[in-house]
N, C-alpha and C. Protein backbone atom coordinates (compact mmCIF):
# COMPACT_ATOMS: atom_id res chain seq x y z
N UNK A 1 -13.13 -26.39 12.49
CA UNK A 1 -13.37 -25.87 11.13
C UNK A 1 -13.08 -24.36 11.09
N UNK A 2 -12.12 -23.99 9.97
CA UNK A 2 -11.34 -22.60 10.20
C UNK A 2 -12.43 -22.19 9.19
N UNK A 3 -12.77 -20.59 9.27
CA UNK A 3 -13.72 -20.01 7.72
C UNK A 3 -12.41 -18.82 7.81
N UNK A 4 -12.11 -18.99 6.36
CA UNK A 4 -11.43 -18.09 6.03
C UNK A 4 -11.79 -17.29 5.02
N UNK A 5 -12.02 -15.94 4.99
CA UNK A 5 -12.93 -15.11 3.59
C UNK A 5 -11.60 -15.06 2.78
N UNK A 6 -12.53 -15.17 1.67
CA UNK A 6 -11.59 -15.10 0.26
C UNK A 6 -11.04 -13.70 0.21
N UNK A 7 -12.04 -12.56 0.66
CA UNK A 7 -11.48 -11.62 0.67
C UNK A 7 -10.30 -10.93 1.38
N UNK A 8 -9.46 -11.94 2.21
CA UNK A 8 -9.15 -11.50 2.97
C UNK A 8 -7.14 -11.80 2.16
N UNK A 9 -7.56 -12.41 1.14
CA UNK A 9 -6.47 -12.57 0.30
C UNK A 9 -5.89 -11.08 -0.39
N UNK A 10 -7.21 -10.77 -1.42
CA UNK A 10 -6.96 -9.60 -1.97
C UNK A 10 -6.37 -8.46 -1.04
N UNK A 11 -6.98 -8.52 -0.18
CA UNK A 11 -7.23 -7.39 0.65
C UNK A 11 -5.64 -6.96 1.24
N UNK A 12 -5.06 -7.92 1.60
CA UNK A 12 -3.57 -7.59 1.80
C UNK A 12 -3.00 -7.34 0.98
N UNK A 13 -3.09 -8.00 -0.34
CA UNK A 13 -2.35 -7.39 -1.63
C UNK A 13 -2.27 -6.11 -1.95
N UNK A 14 -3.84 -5.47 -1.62
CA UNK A 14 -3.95 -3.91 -1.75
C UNK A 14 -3.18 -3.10 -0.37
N UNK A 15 -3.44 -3.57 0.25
CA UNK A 15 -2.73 -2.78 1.32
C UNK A 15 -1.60 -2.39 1.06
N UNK A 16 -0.73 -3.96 0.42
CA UNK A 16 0.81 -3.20 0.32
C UNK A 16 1.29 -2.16 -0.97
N UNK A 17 0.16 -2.42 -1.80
CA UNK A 17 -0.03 -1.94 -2.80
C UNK A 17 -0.03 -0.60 -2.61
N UNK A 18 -1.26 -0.17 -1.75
CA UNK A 18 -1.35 1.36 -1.40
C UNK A 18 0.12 1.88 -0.48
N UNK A 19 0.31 0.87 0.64
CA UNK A 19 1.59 1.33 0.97
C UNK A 19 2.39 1.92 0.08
N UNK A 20 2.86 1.10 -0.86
CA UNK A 20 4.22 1.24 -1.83
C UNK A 20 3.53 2.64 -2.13
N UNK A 21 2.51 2.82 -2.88
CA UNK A 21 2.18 4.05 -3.35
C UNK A 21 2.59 5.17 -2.67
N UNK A 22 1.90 5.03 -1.44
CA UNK A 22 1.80 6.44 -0.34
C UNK A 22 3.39 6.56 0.00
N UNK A 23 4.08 5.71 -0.23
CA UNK A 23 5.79 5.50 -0.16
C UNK A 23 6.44 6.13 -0.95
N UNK A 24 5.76 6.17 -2.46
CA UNK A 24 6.32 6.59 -3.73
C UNK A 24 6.14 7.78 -3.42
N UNK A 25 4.80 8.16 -2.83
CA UNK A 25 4.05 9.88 -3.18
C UNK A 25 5.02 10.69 -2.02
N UNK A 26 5.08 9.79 -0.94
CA UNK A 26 6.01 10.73 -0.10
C UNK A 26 7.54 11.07 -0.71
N UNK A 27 7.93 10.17 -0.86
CA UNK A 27 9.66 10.15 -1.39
C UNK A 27 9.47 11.58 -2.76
N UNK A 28 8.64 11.31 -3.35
CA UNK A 28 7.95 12.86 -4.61
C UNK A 28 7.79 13.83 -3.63
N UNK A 29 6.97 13.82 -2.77
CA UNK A 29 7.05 15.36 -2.13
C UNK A 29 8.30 15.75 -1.29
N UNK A 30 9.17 14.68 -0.98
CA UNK A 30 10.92 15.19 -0.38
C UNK A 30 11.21 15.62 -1.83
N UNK A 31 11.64 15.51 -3.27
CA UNK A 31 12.07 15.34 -3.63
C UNK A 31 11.70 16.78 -4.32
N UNK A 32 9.98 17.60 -4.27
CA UNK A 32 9.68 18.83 -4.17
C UNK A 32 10.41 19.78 -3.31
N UNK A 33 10.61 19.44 -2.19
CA UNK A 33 10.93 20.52 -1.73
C UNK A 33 12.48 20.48 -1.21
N UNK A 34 12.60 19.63 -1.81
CA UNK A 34 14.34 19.94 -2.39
C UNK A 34 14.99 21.14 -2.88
N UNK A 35 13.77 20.82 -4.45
CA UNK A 35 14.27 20.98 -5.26
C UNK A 35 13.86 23.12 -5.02
């Protein structure tokens, strides 16, 4: 018998979520000191 938390669904969703973000925010600060 496997227990699998429900939370453990969301929880990756946010991760990549924040990834993409912290992805976005970096590619903005190259794109500061470009400029």
């Amino acid at each position: 018998m496997e227990f699998v938390p429900i939370t453990e669904i969301p929880l990756e969703k946010d991760t990549e979520e924040v990834g993409n973000l912290a992805k976005e925010q970096k590619e903005g600060d190259n794109r500061q000191r470009m400029q």
